[in-house]
PDB file of N, CA and C in Angstrom:
ATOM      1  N   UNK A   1     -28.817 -23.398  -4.997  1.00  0.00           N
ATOM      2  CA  UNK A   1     -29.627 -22.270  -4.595  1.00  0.00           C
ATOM      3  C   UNK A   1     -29.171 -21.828  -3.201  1.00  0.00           C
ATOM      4  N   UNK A   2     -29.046 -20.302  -3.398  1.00  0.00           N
ATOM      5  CA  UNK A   2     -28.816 -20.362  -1.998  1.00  0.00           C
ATOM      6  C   UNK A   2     -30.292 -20.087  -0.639  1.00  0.00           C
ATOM      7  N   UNK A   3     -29.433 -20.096   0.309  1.00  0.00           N
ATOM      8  CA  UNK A   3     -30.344 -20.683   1.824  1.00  0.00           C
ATOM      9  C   UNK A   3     -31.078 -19.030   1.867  1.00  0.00           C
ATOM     10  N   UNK A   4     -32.060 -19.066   1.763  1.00  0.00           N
ATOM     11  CA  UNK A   4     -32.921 -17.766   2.143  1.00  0.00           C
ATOM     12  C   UNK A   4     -34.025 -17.786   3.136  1.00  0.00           C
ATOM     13  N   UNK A   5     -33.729 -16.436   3.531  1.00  0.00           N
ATOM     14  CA  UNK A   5     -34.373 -16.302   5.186  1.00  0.00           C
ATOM     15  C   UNK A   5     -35.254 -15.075   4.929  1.00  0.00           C
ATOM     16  N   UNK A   6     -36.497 -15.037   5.151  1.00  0.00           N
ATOM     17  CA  UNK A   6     -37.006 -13.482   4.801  1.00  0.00           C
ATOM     18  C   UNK A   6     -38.192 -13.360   6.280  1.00  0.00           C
ATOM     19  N   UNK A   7     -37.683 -12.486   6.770  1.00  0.00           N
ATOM     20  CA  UNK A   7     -38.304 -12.257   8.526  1.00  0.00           C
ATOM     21  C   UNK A   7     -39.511 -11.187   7.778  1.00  0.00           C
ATOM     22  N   UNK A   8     -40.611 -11.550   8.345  1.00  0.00           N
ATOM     23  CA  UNK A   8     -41.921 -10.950   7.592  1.00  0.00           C
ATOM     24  C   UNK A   8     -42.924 -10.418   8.698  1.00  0.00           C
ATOM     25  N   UNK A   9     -44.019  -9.959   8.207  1.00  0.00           N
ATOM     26  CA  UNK A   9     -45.093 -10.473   9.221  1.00  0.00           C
ATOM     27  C   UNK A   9     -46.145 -10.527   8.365  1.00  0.00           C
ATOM     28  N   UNK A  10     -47.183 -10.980   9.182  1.00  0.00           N
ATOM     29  CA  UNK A  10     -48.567 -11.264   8.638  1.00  0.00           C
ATOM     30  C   UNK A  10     -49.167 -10.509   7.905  1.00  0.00           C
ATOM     31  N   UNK A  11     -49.585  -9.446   7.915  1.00  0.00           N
ATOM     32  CA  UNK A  11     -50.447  -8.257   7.063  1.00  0.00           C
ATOM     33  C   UNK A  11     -49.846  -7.350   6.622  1.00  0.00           C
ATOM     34  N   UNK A  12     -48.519  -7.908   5.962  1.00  0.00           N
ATOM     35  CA  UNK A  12     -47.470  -6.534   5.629  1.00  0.00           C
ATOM     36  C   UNK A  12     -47.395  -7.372   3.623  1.00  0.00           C
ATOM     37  N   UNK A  13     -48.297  -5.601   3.103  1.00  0.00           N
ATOM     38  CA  UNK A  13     -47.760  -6.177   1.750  1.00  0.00           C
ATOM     39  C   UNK A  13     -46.630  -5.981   1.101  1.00  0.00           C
ATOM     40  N   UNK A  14     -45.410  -5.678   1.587  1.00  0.00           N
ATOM     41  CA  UNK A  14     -44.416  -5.955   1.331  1.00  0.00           C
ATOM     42  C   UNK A  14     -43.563  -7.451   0.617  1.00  0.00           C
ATOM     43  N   UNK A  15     -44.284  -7.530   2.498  1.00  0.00           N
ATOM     44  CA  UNK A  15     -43.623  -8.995   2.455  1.00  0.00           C
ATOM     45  C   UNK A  15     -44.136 -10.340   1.614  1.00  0.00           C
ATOM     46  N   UNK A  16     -45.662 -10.137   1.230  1.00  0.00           N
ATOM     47  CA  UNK A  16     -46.274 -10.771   0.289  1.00  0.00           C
ATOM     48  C   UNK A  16     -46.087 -10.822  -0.914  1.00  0.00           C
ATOM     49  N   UNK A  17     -45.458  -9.422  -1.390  1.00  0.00           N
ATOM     50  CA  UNK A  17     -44.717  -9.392  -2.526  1.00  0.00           C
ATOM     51  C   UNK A  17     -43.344 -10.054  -2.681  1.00  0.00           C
ATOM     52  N   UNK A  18     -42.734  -9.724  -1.762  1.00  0.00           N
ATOM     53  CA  UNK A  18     -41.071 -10.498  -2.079  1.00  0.00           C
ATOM     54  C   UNK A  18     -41.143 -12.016  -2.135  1.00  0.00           C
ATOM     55  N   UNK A  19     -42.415 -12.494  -1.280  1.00  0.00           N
ATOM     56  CA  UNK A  19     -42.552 -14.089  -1.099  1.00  0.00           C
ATOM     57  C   UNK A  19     -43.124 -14.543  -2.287  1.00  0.00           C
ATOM     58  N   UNK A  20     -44.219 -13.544  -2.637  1.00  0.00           N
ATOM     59  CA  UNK A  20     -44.352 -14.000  -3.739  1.00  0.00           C
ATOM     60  C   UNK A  20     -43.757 -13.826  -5.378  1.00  0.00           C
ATOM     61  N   UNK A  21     -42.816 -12.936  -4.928  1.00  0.00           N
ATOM     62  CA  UNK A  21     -42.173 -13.078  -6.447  1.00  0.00           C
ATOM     63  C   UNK A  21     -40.886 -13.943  -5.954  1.00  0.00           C
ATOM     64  N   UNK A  22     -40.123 -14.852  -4.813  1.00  0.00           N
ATOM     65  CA  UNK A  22     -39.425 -15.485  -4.721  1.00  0.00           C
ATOM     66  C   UNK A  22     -40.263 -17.183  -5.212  1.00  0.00           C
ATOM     67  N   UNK A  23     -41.390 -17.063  -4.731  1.00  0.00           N
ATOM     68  CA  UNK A  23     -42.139 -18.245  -5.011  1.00  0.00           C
ATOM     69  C   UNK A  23     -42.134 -18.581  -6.740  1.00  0.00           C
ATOM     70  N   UNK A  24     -42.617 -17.568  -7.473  1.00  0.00           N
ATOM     71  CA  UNK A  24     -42.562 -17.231  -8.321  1.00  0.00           C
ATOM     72  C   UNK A  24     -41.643 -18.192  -9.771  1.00  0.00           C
ATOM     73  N   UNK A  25     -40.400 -17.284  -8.914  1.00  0.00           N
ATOM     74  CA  UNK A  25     -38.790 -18.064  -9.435  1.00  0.00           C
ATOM     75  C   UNK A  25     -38.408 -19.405  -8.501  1.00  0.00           C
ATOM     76  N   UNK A  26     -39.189 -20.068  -8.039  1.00  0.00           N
ATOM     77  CA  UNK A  26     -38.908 -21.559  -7.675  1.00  0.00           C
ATOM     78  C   UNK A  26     -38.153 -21.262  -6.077  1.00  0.00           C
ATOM     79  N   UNK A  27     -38.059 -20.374  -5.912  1.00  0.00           N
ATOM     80  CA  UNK A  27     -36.854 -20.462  -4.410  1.00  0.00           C
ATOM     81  C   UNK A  27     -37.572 -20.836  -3.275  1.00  0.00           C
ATOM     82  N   UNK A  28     -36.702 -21.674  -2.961  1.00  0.00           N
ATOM     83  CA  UNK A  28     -37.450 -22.027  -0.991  1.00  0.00           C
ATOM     84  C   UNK A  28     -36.519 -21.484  -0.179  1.00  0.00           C
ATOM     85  N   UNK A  29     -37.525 -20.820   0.406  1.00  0.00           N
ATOM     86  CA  UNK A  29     -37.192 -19.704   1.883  1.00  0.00           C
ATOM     87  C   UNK A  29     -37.660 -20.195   3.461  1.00  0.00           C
ATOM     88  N   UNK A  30     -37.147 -19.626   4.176  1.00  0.00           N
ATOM     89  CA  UNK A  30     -37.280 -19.776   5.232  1.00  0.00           C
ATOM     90  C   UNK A  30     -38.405 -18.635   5.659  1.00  0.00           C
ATOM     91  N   UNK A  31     -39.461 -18.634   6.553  1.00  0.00           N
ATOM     92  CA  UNK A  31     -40.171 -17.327   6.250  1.00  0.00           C
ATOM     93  C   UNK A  31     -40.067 -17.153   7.987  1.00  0.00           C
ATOM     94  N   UNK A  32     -39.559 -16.124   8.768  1.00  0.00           N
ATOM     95  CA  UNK A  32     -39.511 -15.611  10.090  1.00  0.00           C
ATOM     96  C   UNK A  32     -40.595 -15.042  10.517  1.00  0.00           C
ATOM     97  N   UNK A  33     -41.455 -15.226  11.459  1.00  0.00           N
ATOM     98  CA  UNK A  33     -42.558 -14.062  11.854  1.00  0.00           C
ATOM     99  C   UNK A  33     -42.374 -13.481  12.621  1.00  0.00           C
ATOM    100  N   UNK A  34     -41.677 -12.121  12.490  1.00  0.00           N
ATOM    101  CA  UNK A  34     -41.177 -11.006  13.690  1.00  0.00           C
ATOM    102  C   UNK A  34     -42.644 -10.901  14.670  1.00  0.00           C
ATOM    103  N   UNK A  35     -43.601 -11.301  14.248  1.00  0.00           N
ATOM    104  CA  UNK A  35     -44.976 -10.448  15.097  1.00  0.00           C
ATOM    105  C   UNK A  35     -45.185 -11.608  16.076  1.00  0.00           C
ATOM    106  N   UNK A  36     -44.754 -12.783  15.741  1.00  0.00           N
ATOM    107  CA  UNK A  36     -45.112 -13.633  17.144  1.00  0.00           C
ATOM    108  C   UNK A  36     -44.271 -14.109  17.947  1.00  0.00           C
ATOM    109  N   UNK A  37     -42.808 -13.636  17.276  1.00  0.00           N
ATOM    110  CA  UNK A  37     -41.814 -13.703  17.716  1.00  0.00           C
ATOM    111  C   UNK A  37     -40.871 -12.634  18.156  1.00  0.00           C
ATOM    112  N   UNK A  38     -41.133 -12.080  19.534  1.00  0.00           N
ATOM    113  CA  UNK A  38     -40.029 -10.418  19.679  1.00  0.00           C
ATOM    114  C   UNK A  38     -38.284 -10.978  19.415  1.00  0.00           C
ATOM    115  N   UNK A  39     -37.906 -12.292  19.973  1.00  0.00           N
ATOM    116  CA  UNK A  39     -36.678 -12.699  19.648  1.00  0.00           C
ATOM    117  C   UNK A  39     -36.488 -12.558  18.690  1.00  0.00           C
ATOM    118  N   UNK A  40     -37.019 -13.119  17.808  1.00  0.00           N
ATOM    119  CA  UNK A  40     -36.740 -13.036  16.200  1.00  0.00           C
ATOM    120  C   UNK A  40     -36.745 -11.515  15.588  1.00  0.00           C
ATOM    121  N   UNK A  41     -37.487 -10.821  15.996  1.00  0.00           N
ATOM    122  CA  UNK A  41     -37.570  -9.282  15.467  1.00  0.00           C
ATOM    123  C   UNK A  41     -36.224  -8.627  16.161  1.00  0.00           C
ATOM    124  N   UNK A  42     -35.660  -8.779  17.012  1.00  0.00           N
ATOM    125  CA  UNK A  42     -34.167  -8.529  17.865  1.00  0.00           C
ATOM    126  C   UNK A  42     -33.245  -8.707  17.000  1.00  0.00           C
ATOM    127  N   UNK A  43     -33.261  -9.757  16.460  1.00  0.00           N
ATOM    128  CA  UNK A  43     -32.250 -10.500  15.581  1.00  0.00           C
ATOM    129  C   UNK A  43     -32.392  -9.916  14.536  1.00  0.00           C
ATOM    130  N   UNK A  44     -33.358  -9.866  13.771  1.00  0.00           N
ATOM    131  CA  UNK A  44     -33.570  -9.154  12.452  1.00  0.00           C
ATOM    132  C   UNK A  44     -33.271  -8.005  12.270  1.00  0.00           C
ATOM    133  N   UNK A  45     -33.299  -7.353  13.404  1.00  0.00           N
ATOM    134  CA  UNK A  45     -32.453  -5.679  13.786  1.00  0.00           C
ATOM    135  C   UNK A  45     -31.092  -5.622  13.914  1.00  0.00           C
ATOM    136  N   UNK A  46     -30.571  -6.953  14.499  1.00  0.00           N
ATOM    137  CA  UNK A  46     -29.045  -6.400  14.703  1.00  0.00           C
ATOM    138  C   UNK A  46     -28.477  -7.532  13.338  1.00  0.00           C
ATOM    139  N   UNK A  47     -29.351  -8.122  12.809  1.00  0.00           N
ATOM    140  CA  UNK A  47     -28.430  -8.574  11.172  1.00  0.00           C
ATOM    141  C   UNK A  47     -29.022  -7.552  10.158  1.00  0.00           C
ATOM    142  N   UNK A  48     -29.808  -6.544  10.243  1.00  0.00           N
ATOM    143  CA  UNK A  48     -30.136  -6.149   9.064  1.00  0.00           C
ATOM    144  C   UNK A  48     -29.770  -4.529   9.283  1.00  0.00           C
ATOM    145  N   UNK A  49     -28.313  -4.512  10.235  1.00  0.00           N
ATOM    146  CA  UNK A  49     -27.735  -3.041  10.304  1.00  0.00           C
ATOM    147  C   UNK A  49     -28.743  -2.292  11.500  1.00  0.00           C
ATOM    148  N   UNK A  50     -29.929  -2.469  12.017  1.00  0.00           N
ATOM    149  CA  UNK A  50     -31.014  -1.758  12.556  1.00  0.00           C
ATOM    150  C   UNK A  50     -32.237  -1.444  12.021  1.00  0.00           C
ATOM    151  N   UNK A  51     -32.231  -2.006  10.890  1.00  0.00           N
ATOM    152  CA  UNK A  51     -33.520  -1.652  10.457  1.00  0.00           C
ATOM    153  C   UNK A  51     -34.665  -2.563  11.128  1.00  0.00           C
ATOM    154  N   UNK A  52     -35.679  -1.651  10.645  1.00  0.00           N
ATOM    155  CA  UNK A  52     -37.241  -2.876  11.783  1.00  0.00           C
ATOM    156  C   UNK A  52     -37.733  -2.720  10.762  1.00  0.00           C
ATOM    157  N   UNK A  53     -37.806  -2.227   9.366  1.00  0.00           N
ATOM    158  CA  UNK A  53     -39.221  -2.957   8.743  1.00  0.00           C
ATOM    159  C   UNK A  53     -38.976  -3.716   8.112  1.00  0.00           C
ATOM    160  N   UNK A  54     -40.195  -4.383   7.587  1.00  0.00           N
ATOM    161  CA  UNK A  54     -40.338  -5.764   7.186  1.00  0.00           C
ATOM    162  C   UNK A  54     -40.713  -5.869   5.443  1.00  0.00           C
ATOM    163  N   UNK A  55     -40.604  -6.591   4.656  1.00  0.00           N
ATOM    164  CA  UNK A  55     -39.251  -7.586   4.947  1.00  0.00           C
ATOM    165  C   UNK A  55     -37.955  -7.512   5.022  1.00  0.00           C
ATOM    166  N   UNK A  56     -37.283  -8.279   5.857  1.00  0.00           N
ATOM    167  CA  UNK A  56     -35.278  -7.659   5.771  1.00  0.00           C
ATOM    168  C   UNK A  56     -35.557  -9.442   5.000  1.00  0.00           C
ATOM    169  N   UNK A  57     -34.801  -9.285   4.139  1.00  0.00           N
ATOM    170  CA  UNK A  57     -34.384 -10.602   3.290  1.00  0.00           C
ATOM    171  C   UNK A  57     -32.882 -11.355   3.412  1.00  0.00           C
ATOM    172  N   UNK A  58     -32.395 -11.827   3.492  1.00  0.00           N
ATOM    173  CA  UNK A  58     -30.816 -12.567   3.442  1.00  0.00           C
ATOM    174  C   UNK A  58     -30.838 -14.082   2.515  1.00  0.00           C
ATOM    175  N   UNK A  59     -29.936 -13.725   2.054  1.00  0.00           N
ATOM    176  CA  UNK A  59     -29.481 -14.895   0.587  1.00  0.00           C
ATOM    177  C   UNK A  59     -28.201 -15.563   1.735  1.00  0.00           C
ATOM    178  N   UNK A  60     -27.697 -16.591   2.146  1.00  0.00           N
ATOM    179  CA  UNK A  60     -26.838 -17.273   2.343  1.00  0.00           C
ATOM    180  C   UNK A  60     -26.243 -16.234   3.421  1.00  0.00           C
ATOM    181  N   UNK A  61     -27.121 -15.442   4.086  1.00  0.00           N
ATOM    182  CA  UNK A  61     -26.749 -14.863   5.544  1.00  0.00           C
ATOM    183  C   UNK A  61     -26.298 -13.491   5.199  1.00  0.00           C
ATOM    184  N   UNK A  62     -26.513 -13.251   3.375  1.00  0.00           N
ATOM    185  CA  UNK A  62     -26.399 -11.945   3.535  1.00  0.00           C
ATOM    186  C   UNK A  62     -27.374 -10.924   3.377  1.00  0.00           C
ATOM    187  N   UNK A  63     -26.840  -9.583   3.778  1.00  0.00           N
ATOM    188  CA  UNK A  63     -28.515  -8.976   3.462  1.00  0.00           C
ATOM    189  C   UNK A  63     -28.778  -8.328   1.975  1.00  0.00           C
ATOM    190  N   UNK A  64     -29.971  -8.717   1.445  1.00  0.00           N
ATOM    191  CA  UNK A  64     -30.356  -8.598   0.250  1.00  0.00           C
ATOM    192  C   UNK A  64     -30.853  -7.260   0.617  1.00  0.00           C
ATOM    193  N   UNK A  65     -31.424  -6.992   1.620  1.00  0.00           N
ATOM    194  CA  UNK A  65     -32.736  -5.593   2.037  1.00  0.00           C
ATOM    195  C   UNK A  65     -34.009  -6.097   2.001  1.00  0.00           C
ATOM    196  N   UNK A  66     -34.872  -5.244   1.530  1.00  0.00           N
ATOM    197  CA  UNK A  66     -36.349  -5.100   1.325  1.00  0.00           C
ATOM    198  C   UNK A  66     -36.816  -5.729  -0.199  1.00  0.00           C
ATOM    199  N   UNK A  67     -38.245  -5.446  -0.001  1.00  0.00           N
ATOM    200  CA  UNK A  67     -39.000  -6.168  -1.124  1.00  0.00           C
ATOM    201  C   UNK A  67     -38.372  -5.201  -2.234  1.00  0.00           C
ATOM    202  N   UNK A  68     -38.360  -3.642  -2.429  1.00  0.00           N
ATOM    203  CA  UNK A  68     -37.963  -3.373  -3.365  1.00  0.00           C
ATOM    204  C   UNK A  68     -36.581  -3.354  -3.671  1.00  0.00           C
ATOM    205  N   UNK A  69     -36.026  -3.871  -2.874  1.00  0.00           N
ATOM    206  CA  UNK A  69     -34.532  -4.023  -3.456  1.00  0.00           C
ATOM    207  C   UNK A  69     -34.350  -5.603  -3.889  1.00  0.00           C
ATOM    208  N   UNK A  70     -35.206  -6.228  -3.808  1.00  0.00           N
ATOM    209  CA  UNK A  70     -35.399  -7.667  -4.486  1.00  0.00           C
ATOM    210  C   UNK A  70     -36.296  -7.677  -5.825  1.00  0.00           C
ATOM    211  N   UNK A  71     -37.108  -6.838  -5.735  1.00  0.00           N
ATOM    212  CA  UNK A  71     -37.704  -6.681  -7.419  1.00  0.00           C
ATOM    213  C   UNK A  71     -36.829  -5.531  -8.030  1.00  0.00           C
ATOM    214  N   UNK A  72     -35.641  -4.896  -7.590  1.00  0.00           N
ATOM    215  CA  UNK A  72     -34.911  -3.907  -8.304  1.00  0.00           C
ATOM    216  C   UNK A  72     -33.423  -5.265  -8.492  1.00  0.00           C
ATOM    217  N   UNK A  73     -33.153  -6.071  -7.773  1.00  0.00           N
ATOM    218  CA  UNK A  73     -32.467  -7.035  -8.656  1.00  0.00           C
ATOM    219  C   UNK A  73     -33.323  -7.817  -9.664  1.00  0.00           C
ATOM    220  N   UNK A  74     -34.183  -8.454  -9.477  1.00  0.00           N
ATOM    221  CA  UNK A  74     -34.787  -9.136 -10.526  1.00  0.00           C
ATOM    222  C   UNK A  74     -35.090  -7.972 -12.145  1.00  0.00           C
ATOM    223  N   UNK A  75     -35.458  -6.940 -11.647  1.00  0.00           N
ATOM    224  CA  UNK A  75     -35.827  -5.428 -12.786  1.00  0.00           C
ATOM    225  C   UNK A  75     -34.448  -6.066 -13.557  1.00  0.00           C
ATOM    226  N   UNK A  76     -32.928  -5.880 -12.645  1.00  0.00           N
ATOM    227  CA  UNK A  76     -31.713  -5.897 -13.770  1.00  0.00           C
ATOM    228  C   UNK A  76     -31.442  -7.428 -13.881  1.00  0.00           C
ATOM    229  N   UNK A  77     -32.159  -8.074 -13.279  1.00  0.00           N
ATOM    230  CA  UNK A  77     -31.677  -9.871 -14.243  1.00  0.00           C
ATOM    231  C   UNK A  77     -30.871  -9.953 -12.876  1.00  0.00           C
ATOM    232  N   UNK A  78     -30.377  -9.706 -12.182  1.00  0.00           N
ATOM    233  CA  UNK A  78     -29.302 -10.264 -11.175  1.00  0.00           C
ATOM    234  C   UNK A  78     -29.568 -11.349  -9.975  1.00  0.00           C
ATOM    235  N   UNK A  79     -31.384 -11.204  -9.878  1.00  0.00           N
ATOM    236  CA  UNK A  79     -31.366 -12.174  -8.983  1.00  0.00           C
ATOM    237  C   UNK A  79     -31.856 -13.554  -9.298  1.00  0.00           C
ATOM    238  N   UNK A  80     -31.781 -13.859 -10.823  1.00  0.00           N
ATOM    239  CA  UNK A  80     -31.477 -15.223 -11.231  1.00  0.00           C
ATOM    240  C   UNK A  80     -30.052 -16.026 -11.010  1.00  0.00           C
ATOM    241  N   UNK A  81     -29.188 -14.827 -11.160  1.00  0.00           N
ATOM    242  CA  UNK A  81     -27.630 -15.397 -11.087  1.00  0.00           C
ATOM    243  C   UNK A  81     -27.435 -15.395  -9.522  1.00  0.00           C
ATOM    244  N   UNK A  82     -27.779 -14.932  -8.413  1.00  0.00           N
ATOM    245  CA  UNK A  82     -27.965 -15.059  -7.006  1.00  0.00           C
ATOM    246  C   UNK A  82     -28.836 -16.174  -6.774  1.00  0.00           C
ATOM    247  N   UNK A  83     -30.238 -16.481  -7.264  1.00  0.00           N
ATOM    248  CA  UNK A  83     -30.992 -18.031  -7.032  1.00  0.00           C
ATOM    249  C   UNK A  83     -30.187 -19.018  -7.616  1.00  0.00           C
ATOM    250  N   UNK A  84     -28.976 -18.786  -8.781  1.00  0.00           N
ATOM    251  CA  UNK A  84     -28.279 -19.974  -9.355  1.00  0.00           C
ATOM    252  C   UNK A  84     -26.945 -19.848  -8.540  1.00  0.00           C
ATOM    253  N   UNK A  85     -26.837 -19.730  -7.756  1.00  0.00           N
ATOM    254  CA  UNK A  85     -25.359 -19.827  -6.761  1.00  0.00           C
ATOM    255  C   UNK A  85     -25.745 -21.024  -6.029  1.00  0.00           C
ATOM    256  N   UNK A  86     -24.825 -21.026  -5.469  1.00  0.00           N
ATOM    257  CA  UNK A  86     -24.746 -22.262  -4.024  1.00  0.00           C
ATOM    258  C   UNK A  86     -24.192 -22.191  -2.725  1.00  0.00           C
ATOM    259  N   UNK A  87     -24.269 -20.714  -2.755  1.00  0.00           N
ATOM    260  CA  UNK A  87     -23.413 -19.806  -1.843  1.00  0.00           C
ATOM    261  C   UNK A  87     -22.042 -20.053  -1.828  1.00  0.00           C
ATOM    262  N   UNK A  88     -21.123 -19.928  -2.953  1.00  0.00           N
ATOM    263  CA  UNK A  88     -19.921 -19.917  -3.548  1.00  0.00           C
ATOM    264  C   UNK A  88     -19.600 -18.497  -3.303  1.00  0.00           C
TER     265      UNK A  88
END
């Protein structure tokens, strides 16, 4: 499986969705809290191209995007074959 990082915050249903449909499919994530952390929200801007909203997701350090671009891989089946990698 690969190493997943999803920088979130607290009252964002976004991010409740992607966690919870990663939970879902068995994956353990790393979960970031940009809101109590400004370092961490810095970082999440300059790995996720500039974007600031939440969630920015990364599979093995890369960027996946947002919640709906993680239920638009799962929609086509692709992010079973991404949870079955090993970052190969």
């Amino acid at each position: 499986m690969p190493r997943i990082e999803v920088y979130s915050s607290l009252f964002c249903p976004y991010c409740a969705r992607a966690k919870n449909l990663l939970k879902k499919k068995g994956a353990e994530f790393l979960e970031i809290d940009v809101d109590q952390n400004p370092k961490e929200r810095i970082e999440m801007e300059k790995r996720a191209n500039g974007s600031t909203s939440v969630p920015q997701i990364f599979f093995d350090g890369k960027l996946i995007g947002g919640s709906d671009d993680l239920v638009a891989l799962e929609v086509s089946g692709a992010l079973d074959g991404l949870l079955a990698s090993n970052g190969e």
